[in-house]
Protein backbone atom coordinates (compact mmCIF):
# COMPACT_ATOMS: atom_id res chain seq x y z
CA UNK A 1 0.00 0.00 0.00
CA UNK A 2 1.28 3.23 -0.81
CA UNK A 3 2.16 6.07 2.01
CA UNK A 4 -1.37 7.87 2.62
CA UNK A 5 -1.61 11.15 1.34
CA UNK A 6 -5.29 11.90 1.37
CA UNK A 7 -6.45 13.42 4.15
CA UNK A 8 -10.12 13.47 4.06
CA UNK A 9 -13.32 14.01 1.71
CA UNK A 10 -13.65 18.01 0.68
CA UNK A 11 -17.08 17.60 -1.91
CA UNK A 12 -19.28 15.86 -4.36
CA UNK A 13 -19.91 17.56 -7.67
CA UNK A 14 -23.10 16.82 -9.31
CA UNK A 15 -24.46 17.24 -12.82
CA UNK A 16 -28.15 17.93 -13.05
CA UNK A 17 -31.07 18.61 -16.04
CA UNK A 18 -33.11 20.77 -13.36
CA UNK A 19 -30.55 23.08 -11.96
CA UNK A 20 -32.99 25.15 -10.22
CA UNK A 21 -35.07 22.38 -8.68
CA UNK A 22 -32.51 20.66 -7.44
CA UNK A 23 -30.92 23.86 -6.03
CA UNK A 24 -33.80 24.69 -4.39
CA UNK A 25 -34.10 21.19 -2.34
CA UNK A 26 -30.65 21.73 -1.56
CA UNK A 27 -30.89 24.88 0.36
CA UNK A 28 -34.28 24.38 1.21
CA UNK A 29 -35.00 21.18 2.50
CA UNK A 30 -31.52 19.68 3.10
CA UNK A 31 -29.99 22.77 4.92
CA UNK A 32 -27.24 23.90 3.03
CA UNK A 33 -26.08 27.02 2.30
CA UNK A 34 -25.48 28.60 -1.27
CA UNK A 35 -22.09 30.35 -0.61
CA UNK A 36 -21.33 31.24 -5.01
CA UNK A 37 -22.96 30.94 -7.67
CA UNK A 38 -22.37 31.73 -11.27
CA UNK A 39 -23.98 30.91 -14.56
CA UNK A 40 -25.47 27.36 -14.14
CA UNK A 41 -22.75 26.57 -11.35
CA UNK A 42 -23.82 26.76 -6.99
CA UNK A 43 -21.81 25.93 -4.43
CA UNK A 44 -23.19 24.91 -1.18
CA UNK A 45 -21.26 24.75 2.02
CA UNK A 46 -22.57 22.89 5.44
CA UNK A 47 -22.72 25.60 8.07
CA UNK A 48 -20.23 23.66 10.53
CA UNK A 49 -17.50 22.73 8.15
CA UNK A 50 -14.54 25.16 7.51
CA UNK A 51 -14.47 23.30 3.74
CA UNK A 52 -15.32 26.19 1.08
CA UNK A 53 -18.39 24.06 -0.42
CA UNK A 54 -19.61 20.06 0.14
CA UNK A 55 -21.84 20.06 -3.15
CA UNK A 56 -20.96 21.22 -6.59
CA UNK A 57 -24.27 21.82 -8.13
CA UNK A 58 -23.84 22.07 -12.33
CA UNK A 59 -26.54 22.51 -14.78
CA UNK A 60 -26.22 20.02 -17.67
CA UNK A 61 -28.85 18.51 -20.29
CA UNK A 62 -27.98 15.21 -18.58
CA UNK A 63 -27.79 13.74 -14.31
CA UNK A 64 -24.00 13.09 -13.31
CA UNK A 65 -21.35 12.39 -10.86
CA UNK A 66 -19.00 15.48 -11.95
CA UNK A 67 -16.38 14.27 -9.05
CA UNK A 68 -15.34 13.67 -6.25
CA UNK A 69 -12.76 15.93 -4.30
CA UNK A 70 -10.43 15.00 -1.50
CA UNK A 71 -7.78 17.06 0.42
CA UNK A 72 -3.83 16.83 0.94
CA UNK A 73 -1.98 18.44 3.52
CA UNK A 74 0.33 20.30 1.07
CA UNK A 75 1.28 21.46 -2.51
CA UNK A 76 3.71 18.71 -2.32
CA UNK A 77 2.00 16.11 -1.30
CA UNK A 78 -0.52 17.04 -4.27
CA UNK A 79 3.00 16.65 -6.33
CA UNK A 80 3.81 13.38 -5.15
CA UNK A 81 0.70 11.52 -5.63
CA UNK A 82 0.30 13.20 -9.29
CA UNK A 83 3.57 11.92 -9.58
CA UNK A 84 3.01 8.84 -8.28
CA UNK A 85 -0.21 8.29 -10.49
CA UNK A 86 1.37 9.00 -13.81
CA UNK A 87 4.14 6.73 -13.27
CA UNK A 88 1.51 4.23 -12.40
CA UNK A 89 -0.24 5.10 -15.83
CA UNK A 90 -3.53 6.18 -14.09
CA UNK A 91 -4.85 9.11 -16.54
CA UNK A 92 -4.89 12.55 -15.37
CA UNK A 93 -7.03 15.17 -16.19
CA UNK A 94 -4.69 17.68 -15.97
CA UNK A 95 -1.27 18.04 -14.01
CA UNK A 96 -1.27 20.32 -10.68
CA UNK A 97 -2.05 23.70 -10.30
CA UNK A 98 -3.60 27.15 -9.39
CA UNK A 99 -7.72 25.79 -8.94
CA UNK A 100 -10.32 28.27 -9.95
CA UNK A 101 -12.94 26.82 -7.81
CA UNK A 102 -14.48 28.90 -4.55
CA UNK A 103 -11.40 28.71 -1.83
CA UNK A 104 -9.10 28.35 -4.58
CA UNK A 105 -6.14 25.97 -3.83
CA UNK A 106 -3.84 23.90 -5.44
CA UNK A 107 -4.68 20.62 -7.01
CA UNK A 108 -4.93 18.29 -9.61
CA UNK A 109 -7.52 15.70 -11.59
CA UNK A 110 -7.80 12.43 -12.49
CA UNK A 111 -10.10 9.15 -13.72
CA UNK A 112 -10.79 6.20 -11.43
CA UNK A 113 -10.40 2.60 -12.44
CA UNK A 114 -14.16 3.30 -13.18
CA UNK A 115 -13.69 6.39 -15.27
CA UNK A 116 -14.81 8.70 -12.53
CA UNK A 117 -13.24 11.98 -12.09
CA UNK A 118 -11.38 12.67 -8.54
CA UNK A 119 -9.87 15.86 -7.67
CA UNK A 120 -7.20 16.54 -5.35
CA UNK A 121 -6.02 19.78 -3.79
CA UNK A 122 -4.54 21.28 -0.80
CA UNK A 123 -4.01 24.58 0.45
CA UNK A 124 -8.02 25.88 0.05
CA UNK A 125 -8.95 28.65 2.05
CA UNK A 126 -11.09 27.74 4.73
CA UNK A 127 -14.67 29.45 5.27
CA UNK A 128 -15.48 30.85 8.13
CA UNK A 129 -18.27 28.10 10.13
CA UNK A 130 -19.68 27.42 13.58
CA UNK A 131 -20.58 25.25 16.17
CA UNK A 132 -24.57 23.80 14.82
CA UNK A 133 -26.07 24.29 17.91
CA UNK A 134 -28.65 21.73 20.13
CA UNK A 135 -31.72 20.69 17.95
CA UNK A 136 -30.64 22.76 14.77
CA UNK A 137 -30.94 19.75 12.01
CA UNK A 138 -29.21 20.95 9.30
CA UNK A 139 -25.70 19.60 7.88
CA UNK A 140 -22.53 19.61 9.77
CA UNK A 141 -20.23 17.92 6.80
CA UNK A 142 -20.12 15.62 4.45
CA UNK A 143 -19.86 12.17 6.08
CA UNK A 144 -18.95 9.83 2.91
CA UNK A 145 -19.99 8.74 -0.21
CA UNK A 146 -21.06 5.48 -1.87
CA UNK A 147 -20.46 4.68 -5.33
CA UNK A 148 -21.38 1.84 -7.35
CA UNK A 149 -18.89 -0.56 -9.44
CA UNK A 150 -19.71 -3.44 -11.18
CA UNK A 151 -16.19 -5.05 -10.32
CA UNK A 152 -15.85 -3.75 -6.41
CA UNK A 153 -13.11 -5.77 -5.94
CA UNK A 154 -10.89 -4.25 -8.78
CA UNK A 155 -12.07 -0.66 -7.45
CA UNK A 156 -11.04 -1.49 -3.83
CA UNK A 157 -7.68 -2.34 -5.13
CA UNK A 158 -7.44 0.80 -6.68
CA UNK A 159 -8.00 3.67 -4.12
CA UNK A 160 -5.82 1.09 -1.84
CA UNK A 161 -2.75 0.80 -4.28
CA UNK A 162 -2.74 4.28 -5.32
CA UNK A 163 -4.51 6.53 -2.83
CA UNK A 164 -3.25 4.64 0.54
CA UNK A 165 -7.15 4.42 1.40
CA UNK A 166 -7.88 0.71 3.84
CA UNK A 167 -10.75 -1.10 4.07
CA UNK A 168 -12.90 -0.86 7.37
CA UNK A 169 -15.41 -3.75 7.40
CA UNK A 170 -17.18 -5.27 4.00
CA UNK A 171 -21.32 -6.36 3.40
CA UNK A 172 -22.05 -9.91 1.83
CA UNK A 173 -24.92 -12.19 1.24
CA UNK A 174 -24.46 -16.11 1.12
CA UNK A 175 -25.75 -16.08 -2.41
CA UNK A 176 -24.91 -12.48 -3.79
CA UNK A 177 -21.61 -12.47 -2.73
CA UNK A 178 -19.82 -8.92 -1.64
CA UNK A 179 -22.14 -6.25 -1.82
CA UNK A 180 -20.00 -3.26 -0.27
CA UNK A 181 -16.59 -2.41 1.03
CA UNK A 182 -16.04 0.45 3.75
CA UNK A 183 -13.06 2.15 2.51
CA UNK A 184 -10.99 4.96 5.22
CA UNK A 185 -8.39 7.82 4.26
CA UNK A 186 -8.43 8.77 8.26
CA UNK A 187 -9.64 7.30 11.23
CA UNK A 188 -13.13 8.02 10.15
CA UNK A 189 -14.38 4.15 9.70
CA UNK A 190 -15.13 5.70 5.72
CA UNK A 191 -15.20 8.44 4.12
CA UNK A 192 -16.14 6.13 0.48
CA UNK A 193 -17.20 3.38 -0.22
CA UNK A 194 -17.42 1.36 -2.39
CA UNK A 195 -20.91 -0.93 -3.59
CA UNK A 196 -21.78 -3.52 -6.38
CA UNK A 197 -23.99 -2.43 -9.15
CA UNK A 198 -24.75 -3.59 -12.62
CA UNK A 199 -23.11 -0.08 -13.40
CA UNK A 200 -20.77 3.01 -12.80
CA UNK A 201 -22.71 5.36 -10.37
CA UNK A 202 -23.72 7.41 -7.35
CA UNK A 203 -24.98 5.14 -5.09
CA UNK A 204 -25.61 8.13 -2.38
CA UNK A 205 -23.82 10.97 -0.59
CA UNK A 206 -24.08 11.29 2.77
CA UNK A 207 -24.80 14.18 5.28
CA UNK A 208 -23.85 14.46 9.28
CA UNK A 209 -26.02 16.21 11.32
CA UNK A 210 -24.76 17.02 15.07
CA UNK A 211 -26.49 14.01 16.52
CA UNK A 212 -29.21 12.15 16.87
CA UNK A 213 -31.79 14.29 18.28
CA UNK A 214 -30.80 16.60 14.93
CA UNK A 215 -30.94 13.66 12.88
CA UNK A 216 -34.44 12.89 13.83
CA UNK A 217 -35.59 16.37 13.37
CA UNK A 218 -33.91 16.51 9.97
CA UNK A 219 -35.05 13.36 8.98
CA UNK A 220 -38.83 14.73 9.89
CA UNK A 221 -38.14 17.95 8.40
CA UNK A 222 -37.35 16.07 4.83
CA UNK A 223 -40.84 13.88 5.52
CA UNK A 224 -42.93 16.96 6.13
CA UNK A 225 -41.51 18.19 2.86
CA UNK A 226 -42.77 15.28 0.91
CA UNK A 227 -39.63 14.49 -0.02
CA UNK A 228 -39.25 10.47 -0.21
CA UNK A 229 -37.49 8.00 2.48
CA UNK A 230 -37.11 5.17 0.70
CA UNK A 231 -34.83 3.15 4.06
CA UNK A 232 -34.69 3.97 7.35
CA UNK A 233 -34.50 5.40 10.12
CA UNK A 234 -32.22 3.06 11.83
CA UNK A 235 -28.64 2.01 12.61
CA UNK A 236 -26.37 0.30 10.73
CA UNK A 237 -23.93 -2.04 11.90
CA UNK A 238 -20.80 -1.69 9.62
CA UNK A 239 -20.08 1.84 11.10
CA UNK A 240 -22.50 1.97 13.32
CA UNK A 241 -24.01 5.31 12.01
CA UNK A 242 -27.38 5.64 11.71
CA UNK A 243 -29.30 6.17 8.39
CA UNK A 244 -32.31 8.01 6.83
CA UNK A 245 -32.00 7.65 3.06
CA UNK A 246 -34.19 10.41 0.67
CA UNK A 247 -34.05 10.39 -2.94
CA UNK A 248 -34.19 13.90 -4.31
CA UNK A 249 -35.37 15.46 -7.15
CA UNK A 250 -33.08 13.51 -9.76
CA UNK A 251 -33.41 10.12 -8.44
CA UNK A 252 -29.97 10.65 -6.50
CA UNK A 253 -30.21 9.21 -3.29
CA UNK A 254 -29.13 11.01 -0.10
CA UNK A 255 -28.70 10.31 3.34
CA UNK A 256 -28.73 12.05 7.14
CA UNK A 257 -26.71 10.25 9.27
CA UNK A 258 -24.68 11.19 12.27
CA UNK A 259 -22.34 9.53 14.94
CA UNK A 260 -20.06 7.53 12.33
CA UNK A 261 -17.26 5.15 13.89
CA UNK A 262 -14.30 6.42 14.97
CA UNK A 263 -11.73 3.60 14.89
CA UNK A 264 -8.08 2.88 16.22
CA UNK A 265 -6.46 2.31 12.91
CA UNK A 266 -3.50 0.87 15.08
CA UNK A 267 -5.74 -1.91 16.20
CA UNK A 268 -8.96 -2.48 13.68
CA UNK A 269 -9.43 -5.46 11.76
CA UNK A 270 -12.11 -5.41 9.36
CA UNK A 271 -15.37 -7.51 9.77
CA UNK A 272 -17.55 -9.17 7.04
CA UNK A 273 -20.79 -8.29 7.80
CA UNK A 274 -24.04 -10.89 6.50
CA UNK A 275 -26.80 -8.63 5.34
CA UNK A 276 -28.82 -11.74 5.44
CA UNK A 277 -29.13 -11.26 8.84
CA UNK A 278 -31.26 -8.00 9.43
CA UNK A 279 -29.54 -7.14 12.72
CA UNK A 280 -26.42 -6.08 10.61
CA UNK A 281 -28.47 -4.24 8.23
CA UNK A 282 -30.26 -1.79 11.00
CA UNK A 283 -29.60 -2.69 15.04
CA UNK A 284 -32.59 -0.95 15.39
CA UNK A 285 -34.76 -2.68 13.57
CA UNK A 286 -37.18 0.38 12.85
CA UNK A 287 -36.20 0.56 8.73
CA UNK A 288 -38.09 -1.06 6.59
CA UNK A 289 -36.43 -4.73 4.83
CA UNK A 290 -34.22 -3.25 2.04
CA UNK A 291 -35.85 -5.50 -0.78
CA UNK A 292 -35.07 -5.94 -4.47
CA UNK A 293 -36.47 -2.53 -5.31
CA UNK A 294 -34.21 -0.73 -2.93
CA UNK A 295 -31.35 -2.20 -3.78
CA UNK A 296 -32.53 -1.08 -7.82
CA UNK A 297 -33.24 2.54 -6.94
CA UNK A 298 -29.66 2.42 -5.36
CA UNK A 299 -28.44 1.45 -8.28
CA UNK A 300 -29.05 4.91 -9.75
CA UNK A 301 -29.01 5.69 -13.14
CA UNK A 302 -25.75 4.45 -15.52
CA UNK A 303 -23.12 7.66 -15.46
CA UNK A 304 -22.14 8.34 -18.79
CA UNK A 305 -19.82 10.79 -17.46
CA UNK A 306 -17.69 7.98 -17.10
CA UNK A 307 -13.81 8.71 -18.59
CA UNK A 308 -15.13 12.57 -19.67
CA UNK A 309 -13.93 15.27 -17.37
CA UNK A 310 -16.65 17.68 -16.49
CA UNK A 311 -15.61 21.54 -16.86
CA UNK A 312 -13.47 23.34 -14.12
């Protein structure tokens, strides 16, 4: 495994047909907070995260996964991974530099195994955020995201060999086989992860609120919207984060959560979970079975972003 050199998740970028429906759900009905915004591009920040923005927002004729952005400590650890990934052959984007993005930075692109794009920078200005106080539900960060692979195995290997990221704990069924791996840059039990699917996709993006008083109220707040639960609430066990999973207006799906595992990397050995037992699904048992039709609305729709970069 190579030295780690990602530090943590910055912000999803997403591609959207109904730029100002989806904008207004954002700020809305999820709680975040428009912080720039400029022909056809948003950028929304959490109100208790220094990071500049968590969500991209991008009008386009077609739904997409634009990117995913991590951070680096410094300029030259953006250098050395760059480095590192061209000598590996992995296909960059385009070599580091000055980023024009809100906060600015230093930083550089490149495609996944999958064709995704992933961005990573260091040295972005920080925004000025606070403490979310008792019973405010809205965002504090982004917690993780989950993407979908139809070889999970081959993915895993790459943010491991490449990116330094380690696996946490993994999902199987006795007759499906492995169904998701937990994947850490930090001592956050993930910040990705990583899911089978017949296809290359979002699987969701997840929110944390402050906890789970904050969580509930959010989660209610979303209901009284109209907007769609489609699992939860409850508690998973890989993690041991709970979950309230909305679809939103594109058919992305999205998820409150709060009070993520923490783990001693020093001492943590990961743990195959057996979904077929429902107690590692939700502890709780208060979500609903996730069935067949869950698992296809998780699927999302097929990027065909994949291997195109998406404009700066």
């Amino acid at each position: 495994m190579t030295t780690r050199l990602i530090t943590h998740l910055r912000h999803v970028a997403l591609a959207v047909p109904d730029y100002d429906r989806q904008l207004d759900f954002f700020t809305s009905v999820w709680g975040l907070t428009p912080v720039a915004q400029d022909n056809g591009v948003a950028f929304l920040a959490a109100e208790g995260s220094p990071e500049q923005f968590i969500v991209r927002l991008r009008r386009d004729t077609e739904k997409r996964l634009d990117l995913l952005a991590f951070g680096a400590a410094t300029p030259a650890d953006v250098d050395t991974l760059a480095e590192r990934l061209g000598a590996a052959g992995v296909h960059l984007v385009h070599e580091p530099g000055a980023l024009a993005t809100a906060g600015g930075g230093y930083g550089f692109r490149f495609f996944d195994v999958d064709g995704r794009t992933i961005e990573v920078s260091a040295d972005v200005a920080t925004r000025q955020h606070r403490a979310i106080e008792e019973g405010e539900s809205i965002p504090v960060r982004l917690s993780h995201v989950v993407v979908n692979s139809p070889d999970i195995a081959r993915t895993q290997a790459f943010f491991e060999q490449h990116l330094g990221f380690a696996l946490s704990d993994e999902l199987s069924h006795p007759y499906a086989g492995d169904l998701m791996k937990f994947m850490r840059c930090s001592p956050q039990h993930h910040s990705l992860a990583i899911a089978k699917g017949p296809h290359v996709s979002l699987h969701h993006a997840s929110f944390e609120l402050r906890g789970l008083d904050e969580y509930m109220r959010g989660t209610g707040r979303a209901l009284r919207a109209g907007t769609r639960m489609i699992w939860g609430p409850g508690r998973h066990m890989a993690g041991d984060n709970t979950f309230s999973y909305f679809l939103d207006p594109h058919g992305n799906t999205v998820e409150y959560t709060t009070e993520l595992d923490v783990v001693d990397e020093d001492r943590w050995h990961p743990t195959v979970y057996d979904v077929s037992q429902e107690q590692n699904q939700d502890q709780w048992g208060t979500a609903n079975p996730f069935d067949e039709q869950l698992a296809k609305e998780s699927f999302n729709d097929p990027d065909r972003g994949v291997f195109v970069a998406p404009p700066l």
